[in-house]
N, C-alpha and C. Protein backbone atom coordinates (compact mmCIF):
# COMPACT_ATOMS: atom_id res chain seq x y z
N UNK A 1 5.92 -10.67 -0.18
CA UNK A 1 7.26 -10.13 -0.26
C UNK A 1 7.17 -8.62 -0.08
N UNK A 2 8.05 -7.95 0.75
CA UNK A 2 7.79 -6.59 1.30
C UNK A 2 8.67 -5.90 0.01
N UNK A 3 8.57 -4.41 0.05
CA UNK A 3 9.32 -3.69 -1.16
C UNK A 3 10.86 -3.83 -1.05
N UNK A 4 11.33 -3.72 0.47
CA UNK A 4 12.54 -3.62 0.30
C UNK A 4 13.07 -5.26 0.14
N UNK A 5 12.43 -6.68 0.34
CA UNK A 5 12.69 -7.44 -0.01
C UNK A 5 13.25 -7.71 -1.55
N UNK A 6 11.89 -7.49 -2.42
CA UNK A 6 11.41 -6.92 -3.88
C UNK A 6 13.09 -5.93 -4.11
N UNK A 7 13.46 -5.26 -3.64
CA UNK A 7 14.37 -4.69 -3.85
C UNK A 7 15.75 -5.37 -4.07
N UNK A 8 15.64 -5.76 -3.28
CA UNK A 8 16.81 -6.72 -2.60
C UNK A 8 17.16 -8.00 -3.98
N UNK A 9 16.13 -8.70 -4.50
CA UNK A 9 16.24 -9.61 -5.46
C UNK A 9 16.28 -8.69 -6.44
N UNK A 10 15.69 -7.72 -6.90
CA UNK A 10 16.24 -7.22 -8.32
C UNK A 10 17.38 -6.54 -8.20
N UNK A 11 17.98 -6.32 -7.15
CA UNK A 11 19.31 -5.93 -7.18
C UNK A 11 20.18 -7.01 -7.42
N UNK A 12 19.81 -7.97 -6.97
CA UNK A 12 20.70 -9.42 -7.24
C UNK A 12 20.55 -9.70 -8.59
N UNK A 13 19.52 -9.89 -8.74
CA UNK A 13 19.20 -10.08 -10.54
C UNK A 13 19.87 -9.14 -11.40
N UNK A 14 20.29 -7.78 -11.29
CA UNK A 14 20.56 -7.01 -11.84
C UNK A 14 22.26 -7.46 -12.22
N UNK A 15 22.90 -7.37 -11.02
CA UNK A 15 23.84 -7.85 -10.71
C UNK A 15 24.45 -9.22 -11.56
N UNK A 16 23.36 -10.19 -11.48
CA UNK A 16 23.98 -11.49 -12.47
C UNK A 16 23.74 -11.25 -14.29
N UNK A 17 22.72 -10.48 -14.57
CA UNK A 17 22.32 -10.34 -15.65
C UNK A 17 23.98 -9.56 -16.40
N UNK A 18 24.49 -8.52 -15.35
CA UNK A 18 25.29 -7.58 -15.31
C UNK A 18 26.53 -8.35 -15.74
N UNK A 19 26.76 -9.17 -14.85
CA UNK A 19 27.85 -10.51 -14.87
C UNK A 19 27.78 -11.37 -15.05
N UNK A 20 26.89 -12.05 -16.23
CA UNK A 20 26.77 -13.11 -16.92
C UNK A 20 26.09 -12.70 -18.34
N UNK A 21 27.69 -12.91 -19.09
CA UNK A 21 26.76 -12.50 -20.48
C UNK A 21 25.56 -13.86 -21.78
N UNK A 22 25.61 -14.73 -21.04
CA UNK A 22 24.82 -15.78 -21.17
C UNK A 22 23.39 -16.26 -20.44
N UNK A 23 22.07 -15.85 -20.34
CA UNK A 23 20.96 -16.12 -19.96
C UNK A 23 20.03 -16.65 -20.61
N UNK A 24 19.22 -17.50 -20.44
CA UNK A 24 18.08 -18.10 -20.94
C UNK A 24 16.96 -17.70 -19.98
N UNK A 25 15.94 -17.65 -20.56
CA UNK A 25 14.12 -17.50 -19.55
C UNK A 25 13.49 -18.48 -20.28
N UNK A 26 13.03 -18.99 -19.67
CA UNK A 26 12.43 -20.58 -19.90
C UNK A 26 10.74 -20.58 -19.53
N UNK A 27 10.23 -21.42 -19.94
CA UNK A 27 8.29 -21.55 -19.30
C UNK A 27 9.00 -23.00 -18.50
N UNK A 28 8.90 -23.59 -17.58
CA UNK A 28 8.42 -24.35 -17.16
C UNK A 28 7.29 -25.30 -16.62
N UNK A 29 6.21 -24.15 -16.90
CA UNK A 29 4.86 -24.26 -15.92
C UNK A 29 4.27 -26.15 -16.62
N UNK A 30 4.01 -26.45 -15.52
CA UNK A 30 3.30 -27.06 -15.69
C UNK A 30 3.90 -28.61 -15.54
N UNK A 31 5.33 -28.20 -15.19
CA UNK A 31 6.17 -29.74 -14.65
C UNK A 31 5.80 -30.60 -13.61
N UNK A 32 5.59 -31.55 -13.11
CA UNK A 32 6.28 -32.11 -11.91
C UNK A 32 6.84 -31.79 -11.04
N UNK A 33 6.63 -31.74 -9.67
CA UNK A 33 7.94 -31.61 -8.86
C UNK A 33 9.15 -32.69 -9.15
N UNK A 34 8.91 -33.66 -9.53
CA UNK A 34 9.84 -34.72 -10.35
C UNK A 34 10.88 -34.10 -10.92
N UNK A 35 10.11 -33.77 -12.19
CA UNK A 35 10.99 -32.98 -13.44
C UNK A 35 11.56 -32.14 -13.00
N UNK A 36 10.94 -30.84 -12.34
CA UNK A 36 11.28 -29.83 -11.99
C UNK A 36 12.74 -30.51 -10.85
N UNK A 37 12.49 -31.17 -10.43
CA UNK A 37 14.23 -31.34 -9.42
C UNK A 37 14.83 -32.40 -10.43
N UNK A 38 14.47 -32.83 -11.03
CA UNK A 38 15.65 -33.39 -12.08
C UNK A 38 15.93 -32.40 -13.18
N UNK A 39 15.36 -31.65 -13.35
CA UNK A 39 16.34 -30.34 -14.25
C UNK A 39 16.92 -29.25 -13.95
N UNK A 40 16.48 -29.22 -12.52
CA UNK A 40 17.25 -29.05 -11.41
C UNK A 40 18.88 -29.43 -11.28
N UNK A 41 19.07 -30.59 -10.96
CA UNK A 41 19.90 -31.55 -10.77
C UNK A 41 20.45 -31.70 -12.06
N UNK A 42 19.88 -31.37 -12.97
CA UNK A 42 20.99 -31.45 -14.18
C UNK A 42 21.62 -30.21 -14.65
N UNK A 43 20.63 -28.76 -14.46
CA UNK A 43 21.11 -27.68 -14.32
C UNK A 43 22.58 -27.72 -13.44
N UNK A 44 22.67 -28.15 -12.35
CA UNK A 44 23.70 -28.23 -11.24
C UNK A 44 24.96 -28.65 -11.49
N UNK A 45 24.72 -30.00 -12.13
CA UNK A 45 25.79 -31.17 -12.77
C UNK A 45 26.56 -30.52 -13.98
N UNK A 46 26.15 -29.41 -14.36
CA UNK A 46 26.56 -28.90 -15.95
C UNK A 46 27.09 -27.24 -15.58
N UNK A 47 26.94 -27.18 -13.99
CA UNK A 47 27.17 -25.59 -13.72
C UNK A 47 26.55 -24.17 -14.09
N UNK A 48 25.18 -24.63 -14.25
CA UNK A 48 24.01 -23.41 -14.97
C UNK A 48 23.22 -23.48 -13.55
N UNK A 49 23.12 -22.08 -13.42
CA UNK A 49 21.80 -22.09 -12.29
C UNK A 49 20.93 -21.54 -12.51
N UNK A 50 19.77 -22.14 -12.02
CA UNK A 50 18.44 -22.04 -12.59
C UNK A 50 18.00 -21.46 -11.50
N UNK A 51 16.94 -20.48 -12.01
CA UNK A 51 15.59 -19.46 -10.72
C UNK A 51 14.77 -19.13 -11.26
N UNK A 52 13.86 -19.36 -10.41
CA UNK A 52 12.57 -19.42 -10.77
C UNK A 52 12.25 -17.65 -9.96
N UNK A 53 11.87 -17.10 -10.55
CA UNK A 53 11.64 -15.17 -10.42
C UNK A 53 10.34 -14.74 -11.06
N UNK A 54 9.75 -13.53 -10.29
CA UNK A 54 8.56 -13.42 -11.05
C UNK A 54 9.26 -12.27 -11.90
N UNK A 55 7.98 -12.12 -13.07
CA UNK A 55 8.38 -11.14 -14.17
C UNK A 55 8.72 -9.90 -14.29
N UNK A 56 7.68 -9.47 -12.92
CA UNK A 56 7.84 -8.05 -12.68
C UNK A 56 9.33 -7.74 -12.40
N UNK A 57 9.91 -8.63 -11.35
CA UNK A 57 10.96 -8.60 -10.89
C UNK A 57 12.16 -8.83 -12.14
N UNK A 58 12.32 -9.69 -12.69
CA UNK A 58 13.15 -9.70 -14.33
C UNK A 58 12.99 -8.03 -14.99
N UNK A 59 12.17 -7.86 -15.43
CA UNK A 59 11.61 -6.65 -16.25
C UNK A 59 11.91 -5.57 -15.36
N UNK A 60 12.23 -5.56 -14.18
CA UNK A 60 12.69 -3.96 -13.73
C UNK A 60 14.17 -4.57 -13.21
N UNK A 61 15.04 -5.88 -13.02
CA UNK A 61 16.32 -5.71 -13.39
C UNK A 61 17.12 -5.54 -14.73
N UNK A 62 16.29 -6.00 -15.39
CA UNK A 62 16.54 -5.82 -16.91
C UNK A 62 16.75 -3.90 -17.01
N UNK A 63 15.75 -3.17 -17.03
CA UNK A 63 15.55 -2.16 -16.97
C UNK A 63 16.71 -1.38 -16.14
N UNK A 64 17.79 -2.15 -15.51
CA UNK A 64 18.86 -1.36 -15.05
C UNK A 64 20.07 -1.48 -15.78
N UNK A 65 20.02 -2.33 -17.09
CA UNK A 65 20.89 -2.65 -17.56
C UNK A 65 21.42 -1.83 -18.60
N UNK A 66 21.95 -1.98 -19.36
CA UNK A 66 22.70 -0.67 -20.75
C UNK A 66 21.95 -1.10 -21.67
N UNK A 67 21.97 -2.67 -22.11
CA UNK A 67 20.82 -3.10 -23.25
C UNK A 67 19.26 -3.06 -23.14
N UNK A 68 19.27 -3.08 -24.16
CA UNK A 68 17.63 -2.59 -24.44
C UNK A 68 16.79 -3.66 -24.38
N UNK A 69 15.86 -4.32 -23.68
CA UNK A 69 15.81 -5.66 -23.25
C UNK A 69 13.57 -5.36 -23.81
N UNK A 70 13.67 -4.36 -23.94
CA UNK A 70 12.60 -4.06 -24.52
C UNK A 70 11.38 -4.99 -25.46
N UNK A 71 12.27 -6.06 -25.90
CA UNK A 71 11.59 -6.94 -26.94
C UNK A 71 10.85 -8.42 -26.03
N UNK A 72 11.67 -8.59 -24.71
CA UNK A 72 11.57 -9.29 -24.01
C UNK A 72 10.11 -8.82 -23.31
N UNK A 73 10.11 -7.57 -22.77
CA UNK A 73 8.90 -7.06 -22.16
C UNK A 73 7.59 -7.54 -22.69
N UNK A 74 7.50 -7.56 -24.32
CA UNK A 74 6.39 -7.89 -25.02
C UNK A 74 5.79 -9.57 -25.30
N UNK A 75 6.74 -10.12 -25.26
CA UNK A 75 6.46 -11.22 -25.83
C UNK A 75 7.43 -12.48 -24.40
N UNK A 76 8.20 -12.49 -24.37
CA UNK A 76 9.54 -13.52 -23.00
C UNK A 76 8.60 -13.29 -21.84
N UNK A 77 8.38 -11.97 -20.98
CA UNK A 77 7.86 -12.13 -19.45
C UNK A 77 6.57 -11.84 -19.61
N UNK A 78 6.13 -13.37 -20.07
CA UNK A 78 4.30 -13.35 -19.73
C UNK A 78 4.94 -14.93 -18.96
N UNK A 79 3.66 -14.81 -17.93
CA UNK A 79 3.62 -16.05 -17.56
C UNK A 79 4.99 -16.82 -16.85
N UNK A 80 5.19 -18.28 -16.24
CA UNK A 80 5.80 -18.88 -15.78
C UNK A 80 7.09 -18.10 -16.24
N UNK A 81 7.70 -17.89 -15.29
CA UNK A 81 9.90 -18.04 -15.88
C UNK A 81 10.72 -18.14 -14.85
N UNK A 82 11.71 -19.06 -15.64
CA UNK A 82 13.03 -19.71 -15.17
C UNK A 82 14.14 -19.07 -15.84
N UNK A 83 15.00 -18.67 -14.83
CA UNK A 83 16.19 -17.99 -15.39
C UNK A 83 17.16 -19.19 -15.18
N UNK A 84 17.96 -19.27 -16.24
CA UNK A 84 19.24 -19.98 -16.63
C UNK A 84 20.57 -19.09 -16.79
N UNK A 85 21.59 -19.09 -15.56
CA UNK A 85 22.71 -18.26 -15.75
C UNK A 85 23.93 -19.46 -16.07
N UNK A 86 24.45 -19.00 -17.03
CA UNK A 86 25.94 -19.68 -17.85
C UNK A 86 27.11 -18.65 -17.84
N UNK A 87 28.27 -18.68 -17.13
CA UNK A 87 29.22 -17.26 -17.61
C UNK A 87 30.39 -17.65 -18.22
N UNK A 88 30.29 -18.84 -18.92
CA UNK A 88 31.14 -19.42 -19.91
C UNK A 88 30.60 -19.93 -20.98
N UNK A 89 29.04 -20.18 -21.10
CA UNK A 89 29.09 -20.79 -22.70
C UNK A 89 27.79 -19.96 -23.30
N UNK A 90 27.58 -19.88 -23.98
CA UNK A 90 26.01 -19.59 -24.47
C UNK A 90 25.78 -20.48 -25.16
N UNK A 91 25.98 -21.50 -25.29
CA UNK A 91 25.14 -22.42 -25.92
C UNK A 91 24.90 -23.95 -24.64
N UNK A 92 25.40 -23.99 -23.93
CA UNK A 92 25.37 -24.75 -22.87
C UNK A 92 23.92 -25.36 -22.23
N UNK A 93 23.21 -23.66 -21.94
CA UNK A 93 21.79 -24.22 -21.36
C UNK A 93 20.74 -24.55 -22.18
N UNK A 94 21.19 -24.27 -23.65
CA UNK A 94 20.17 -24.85 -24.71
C UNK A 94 20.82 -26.04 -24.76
N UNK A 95 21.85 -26.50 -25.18
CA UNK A 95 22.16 -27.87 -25.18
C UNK A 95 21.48 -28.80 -23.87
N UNK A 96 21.51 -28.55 -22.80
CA UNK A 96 20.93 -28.64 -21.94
C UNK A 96 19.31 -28.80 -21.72
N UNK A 97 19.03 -27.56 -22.39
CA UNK A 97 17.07 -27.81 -22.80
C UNK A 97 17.02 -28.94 -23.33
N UNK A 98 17.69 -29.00 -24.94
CA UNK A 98 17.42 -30.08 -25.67
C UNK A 98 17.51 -31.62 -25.03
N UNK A 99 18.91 -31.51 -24.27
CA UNK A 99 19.13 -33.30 -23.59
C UNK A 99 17.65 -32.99 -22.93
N UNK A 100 17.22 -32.03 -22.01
CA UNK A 100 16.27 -32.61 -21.04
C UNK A 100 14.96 -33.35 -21.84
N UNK A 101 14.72 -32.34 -22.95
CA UNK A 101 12.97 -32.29 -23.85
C UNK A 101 13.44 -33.79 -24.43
N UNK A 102 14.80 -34.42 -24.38
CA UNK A 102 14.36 -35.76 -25.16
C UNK A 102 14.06 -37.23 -24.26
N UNK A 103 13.96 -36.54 -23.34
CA UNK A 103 13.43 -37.41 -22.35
C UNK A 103 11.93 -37.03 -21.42
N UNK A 104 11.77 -35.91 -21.82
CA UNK A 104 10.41 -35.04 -21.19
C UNK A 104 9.68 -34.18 -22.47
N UNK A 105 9.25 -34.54 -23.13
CA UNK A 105 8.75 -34.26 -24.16
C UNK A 105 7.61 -32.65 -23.58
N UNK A 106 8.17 -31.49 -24.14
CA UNK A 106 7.25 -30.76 -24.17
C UNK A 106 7.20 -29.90 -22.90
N UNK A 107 8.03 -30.04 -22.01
CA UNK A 107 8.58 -30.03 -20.66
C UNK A 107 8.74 -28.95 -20.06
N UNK A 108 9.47 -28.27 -20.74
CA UNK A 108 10.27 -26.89 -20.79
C UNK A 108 9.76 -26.04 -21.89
N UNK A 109 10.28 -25.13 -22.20
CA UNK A 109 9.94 -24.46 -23.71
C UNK A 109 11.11 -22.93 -23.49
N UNK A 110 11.93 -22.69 -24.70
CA UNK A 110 12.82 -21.51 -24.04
C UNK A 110 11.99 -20.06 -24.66
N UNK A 111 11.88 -19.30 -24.13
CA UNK A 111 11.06 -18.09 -24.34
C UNK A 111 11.94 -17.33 -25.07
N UNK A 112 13.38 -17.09 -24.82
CA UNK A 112 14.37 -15.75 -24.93
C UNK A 112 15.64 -16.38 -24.46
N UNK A 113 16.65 -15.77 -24.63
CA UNK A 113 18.02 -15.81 -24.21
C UNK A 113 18.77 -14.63 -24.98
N UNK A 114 19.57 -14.25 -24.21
CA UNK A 114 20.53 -12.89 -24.29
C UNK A 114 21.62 -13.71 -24.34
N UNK A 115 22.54 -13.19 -25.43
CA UNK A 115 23.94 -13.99 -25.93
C UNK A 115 24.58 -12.87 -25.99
N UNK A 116 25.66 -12.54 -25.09
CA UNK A 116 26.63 -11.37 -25.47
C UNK A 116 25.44 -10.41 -25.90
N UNK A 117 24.52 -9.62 -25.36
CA UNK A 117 23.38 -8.53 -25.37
C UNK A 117 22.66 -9.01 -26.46
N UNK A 118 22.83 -9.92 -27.73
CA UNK A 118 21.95 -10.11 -28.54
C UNK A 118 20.94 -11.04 -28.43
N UNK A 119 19.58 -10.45 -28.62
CA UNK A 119 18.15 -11.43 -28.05
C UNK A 119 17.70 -12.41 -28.86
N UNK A 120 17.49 -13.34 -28.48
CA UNK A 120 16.69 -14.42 -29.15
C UNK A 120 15.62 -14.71 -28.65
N UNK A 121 14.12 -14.53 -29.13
CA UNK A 121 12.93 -15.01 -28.96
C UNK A 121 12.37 -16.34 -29.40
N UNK A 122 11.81 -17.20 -28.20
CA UNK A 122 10.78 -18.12 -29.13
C UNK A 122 11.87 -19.34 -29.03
N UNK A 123 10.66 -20.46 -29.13
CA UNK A 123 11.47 -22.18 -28.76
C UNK A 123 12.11 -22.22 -30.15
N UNK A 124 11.90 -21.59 -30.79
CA UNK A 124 12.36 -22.49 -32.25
C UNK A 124 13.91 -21.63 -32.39
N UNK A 125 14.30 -20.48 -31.73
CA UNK A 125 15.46 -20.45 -31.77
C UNK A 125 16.63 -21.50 -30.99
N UNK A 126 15.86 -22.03 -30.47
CA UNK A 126 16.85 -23.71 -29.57
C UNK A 126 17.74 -23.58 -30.60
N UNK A 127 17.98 -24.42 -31.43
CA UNK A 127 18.63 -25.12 -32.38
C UNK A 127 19.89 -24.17 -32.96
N UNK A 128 19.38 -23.09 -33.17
CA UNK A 128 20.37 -22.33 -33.69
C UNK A 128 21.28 -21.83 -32.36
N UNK A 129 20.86 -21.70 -30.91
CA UNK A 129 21.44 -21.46 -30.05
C UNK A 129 22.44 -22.88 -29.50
N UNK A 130 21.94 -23.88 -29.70
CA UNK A 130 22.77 -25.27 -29.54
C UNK A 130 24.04 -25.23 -30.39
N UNK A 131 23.95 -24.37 -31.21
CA UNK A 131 24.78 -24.38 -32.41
C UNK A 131 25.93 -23.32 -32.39
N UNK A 132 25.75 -22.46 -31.53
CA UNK A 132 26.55 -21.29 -31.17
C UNK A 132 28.09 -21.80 -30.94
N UNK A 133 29.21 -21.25 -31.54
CA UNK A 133 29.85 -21.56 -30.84
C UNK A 133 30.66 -20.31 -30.12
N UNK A 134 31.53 -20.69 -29.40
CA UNK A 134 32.12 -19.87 -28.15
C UNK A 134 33.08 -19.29 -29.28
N UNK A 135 33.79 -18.06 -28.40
CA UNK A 135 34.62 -17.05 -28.51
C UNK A 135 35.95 -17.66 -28.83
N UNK A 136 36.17 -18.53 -27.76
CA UNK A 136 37.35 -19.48 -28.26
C UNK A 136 37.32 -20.11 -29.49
N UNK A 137 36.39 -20.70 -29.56
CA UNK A 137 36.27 -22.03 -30.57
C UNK A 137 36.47 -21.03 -32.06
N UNK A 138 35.58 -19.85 -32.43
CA UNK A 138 35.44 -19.37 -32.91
C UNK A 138 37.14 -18.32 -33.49
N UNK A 139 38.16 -18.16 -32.52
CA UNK A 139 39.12 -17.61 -32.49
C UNK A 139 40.39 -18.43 -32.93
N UNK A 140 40.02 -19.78 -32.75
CA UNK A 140 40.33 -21.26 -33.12
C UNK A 140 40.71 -20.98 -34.94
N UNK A 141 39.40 -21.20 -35.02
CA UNK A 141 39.43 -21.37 -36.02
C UNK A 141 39.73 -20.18 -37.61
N UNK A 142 39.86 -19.37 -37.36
CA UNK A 142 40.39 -18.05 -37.53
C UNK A 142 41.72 -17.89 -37.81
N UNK A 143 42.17 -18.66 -36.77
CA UNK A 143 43.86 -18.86 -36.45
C UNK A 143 43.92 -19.72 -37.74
N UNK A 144 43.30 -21.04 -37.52
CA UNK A 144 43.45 -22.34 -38.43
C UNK A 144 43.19 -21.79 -40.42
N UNK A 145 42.44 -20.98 -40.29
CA UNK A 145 42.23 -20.07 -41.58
C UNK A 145 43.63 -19.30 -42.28
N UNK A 146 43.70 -18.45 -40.85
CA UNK A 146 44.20 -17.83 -41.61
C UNK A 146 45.93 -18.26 -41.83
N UNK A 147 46.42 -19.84 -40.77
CA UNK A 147 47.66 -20.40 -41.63
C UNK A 147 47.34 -21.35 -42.29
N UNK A 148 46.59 -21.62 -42.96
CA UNK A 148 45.94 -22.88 -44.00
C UNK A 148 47.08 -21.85 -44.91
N UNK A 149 46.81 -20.71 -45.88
CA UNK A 149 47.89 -20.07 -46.37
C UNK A 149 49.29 -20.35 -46.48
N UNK A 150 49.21 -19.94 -45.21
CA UNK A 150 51.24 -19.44 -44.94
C UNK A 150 51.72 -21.52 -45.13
N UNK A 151 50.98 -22.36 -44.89
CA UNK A 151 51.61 -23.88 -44.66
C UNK A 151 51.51 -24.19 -45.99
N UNK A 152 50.48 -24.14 -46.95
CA UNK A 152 50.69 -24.26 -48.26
C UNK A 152 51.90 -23.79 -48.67
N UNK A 153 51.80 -22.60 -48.97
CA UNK A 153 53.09 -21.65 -49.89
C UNK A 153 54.42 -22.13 -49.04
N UNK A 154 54.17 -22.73 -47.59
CA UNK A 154 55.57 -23.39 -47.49
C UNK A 154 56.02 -24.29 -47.35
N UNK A 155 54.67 -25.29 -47.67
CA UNK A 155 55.36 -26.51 -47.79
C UNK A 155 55.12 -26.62 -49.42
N UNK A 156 54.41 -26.05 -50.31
CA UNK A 156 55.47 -25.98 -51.76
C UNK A 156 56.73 -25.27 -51.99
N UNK A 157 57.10 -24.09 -51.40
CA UNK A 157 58.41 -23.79 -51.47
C UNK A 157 59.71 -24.85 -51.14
N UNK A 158 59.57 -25.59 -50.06
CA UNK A 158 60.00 -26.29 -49.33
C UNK A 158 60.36 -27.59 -50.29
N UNK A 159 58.90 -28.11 -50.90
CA UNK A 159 59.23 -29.15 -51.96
C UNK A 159 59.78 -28.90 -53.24
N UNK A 160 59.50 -27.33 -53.92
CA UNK A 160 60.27 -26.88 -55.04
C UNK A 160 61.85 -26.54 -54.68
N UNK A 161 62.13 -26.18 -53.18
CA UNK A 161 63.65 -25.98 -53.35
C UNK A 161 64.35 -27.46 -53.04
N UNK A 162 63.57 -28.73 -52.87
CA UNK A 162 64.61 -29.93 -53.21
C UNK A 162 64.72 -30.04 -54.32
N UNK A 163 63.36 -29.49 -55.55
CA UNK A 163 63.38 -30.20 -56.89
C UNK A 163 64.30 -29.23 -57.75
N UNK A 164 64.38 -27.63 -57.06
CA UNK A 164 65.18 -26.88 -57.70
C UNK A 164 66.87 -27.04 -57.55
N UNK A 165 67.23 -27.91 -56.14
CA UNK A 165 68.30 -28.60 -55.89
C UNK A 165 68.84 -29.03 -56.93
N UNK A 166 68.14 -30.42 -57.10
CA UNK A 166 68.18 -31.60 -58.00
C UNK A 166 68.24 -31.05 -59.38
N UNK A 167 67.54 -30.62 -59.50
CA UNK A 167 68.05 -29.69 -61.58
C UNK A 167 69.23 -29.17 -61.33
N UNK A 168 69.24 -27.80 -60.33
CA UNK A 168 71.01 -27.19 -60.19
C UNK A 168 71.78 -28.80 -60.49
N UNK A 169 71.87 -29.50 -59.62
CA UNK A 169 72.80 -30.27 -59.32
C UNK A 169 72.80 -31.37 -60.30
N UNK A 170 72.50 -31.76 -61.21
CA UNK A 170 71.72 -32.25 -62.50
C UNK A 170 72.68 -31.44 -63.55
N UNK A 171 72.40 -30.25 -63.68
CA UNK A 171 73.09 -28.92 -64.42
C UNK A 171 74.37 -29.13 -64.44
N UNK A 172 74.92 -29.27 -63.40
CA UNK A 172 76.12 -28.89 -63.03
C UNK A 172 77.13 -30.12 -63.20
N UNK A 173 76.07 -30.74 -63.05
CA UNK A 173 77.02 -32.11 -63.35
C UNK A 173 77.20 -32.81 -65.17
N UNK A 174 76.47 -32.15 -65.65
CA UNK A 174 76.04 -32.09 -67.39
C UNK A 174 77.13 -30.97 -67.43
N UNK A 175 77.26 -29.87 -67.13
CA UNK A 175 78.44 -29.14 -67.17
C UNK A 175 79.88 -29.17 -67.38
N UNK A 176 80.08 -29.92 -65.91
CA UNK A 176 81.15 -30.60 -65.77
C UNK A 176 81.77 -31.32 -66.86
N UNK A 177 80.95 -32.39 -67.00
CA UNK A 177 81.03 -33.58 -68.30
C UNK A 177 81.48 -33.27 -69.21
């Protein structure tokens, strides 16, 4: 690959990292061409695209970015990596890892992922990244919080002004009498 080639892809890389606030770097080494096009093909089916990039090349688009991707340098770009771009979920391509590893045991492994600029190192953060939920979901429920409140206090108001009815009108009729 010539420099200005080399150029050419970390400008692209730069670019998606830039405009996708959801990434995973993955090890793959050591798949199948099998596997490797069926996680492929499932990457596809679920709208995540997967690339396979060398490190050098990651580590100096990274390096054009505003975040500090620094932690990744040490420990994420050794060896084999697969980039996973999502620009709607961050939890998507781990959900995704996981369906694949329960049919390919050992298969994959996720190195890192950047969630909205915050890093996660290491396979064992999977789980907690499967678990993420979105901006929406999260804004959801917030909403649902914060009228859990206002529906109480009005649907007891609501039931105390029939029962406060019924006494007035109770009253008034003992009055009368």
């Amino acid at each position: 690959m010539t420099k200005e080639e080399k150029g050419v892809v970390i400008q692209e890389l730069a670019e998606k990292f830039a405009n996708n606030p959801y990434f995973y770097i993955t090890d793959a080494s050591g798949m199948s061409v099998a596997k490797t096009n069926k996680l492929r093909r499932l990457c596809f089916e679920r709208g995540i695209e997967y690339k396979v990039v060398k490190n050098s090349l990651i580590e100096k688009a990274l390096e054009t970015l505003d975040t500090d991707y620094t932690p990744f340098k040490d420990s994420v770009l050794k060896g084999f990596s697969g980039i996973m771009f999502h620009p709607e979920s961050g939890k998507d391509a781990a959900k995704l890892i996981k369906d694949f590893l329960k049919e390919n045991n050992d298969a994959i492994k996720l190195k890192g992922a950047s969630i909205d600029t915050d890093l996660f190192i290491g396979h064992d953060q999977l789980d907690t990244l499967a678990k993420l939920k979105s901006k929406t979901e999260l804004i959801g429920e917030v909403i649902s919080l914060l009228q859990s409140p206002a529906k109480t206090v009005l649907g007891g108001l609501q039931s105390g002004g029939n029962k406060l009815a019924g006494i007035l009108k109770t009253l008034s009729e003992k009055e009368a009498a």
